[in-house]
Protein backbone atom coordinates (compact mmCIF):
# COMPACT_ATOMS: atom_id res chain seq x y z
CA UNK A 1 82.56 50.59 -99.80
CA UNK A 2 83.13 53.51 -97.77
CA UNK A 3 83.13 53.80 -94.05
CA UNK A 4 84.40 56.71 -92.54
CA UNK A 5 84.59 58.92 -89.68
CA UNK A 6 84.83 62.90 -90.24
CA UNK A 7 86.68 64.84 -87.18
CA UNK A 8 86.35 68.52 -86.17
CA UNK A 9 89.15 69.31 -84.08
CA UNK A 10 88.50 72.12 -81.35
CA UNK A 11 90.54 73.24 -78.41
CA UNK A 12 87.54 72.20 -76.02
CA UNK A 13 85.63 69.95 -78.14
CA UNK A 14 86.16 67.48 -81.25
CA UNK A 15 82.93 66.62 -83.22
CA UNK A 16 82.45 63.21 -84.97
CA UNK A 17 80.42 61.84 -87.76
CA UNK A 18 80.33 59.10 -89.43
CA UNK A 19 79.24 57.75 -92.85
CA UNK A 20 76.38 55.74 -93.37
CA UNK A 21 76.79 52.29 -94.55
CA UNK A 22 76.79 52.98 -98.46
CA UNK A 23 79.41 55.98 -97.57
CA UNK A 24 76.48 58.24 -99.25
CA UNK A 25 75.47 60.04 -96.07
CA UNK A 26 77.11 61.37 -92.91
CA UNK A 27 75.59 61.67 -89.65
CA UNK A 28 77.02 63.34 -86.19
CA UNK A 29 78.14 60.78 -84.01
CA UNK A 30 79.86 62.34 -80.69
CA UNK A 31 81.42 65.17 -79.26
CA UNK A 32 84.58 64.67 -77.02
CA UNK A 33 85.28 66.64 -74.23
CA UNK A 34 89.09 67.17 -74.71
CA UNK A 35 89.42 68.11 -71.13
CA UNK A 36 87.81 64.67 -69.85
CA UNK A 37 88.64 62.11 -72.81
CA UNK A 38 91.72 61.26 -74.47
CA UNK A 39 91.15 62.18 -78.14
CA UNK A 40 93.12 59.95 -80.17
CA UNK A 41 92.32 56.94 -77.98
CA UNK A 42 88.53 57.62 -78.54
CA UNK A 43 88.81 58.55 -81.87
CA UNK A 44 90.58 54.78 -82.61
CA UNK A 45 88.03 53.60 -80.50
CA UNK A 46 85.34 54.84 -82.79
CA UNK A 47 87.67 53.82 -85.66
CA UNK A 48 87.58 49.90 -84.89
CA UNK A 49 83.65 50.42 -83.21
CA UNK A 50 82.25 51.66 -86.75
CA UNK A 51 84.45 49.52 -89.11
CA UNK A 52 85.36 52.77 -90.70
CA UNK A 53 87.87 52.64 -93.51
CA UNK A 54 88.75 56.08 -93.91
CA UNK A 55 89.25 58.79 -91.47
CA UNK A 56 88.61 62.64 -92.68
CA UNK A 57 89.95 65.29 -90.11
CA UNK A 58 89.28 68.89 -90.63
CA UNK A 59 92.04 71.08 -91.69
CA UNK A 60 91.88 75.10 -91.06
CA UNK A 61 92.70 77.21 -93.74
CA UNK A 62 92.41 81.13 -93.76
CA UNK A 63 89.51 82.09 -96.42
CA UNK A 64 92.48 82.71 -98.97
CA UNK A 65 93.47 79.00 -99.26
CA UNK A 66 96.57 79.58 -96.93
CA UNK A 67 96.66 77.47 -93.71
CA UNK A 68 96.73 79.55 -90.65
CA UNK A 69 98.03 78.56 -87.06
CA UNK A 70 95.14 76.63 -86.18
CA UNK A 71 96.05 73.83 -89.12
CA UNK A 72 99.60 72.96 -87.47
CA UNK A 73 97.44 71.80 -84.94
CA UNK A 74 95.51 69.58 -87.22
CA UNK A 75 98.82 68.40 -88.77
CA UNK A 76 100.02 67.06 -85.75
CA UNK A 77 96.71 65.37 -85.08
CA UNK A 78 96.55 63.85 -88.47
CA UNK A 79 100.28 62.75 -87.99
CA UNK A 80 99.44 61.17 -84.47
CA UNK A 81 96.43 59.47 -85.83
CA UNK A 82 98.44 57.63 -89.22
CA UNK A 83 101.15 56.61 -86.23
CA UNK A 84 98.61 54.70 -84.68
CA UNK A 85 96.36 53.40 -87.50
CA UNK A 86 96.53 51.58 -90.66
CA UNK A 87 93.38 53.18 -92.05
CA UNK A 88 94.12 56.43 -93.96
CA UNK A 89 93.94 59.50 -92.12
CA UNK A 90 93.50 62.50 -94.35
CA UNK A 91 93.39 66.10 -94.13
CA UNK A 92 90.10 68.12 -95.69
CA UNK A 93 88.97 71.47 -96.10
CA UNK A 94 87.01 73.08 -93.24
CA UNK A 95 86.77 76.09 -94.25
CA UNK A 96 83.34 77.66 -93.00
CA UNK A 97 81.88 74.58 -91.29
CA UNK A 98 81.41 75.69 -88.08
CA UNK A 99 79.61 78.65 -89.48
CA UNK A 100 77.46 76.35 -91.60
CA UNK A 101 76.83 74.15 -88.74
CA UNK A 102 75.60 77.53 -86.68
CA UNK A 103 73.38 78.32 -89.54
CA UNK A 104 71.80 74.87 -90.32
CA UNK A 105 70.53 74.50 -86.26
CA UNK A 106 69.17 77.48 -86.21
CA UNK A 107 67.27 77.36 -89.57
CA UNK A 108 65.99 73.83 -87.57
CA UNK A 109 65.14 76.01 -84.69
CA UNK A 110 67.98 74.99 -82.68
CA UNK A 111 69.34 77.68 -80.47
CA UNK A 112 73.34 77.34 -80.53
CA UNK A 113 73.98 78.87 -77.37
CA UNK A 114 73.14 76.53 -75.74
CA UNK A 115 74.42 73.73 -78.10
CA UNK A 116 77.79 73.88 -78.47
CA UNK A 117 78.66 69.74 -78.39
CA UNK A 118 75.82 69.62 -81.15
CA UNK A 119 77.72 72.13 -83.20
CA UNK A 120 80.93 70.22 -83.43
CA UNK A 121 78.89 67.33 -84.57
CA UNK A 122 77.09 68.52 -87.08
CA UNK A 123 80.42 70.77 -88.51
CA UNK A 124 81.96 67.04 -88.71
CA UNK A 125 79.58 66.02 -90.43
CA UNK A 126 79.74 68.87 -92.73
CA UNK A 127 83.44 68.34 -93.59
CA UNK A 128 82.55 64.37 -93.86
CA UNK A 129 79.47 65.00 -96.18
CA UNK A 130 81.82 67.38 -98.37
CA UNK A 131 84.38 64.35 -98.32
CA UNK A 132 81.78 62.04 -99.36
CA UNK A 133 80.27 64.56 -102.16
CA UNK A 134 83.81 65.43 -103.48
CA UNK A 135 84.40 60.92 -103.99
CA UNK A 136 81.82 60.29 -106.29
């Protein structure tokens, strides 16, 4: 079974979701103030809290496939995170998912302005949920 936790990295914020107990289904979990929290330590900490086997982290790419500057970034995370861990820390496409995120609050009548932290939840979750689509 699949447990796993799905990470948006941002420069102020990293979004979290996490997979439903049949790994079907992911749901935001947190946002993390990367001024205020340590990161990795909270994203371990959510790690051992949820039981998750897996761990998904966004990685940028330019719309051509290519990855940009943003995804050295990511590498390093990713790299940081599989020093620390046994569970398997892998990179996935997040192309678009912030966008999507925008777009799928305010369909739901949410107005982003004024919800960033709920954006970086819900555009881990939409790398997670692509994760979980693309494994069955």
């Amino acid at each position: 079974m699949i447990k796993a936790l799905g990470i948006d990295l941002g420069d102020a914020r990293v979004g979290v979701a996490v997979s439903d107990d049949l790994g079907m289904l992911a749901h935001p979990l947190e946002t993390i103030s990367v001024k205020s929290t340590p990161v990795l330590k909270r994203v371990l900490a959510l790690a051992a809290e949820r039981s998750a086997t897996t761990i998904i982290v966004g990685m940028p790419r330019n719309m051509n496939g290519t990855l940009g500057p943003a995804s050295e970034k990511a590498k390093a995370f990713i790299e940081e995170l599989r020093r620390e861990t046994s569970i398997p820390v892998l990179p996935w496409d997040e192309r678009l998912s912030t966008v999507s995120a925008q777009r799928a609050l305010q369909e739901a009548g949410r107005n982003t302005k004024n919800q960033r932290a709920v954006i970086d939840q819900v555009a881990a979750q939409i790398i997670l949920q692509s994760w979980l689509d693309s494994q069955g």
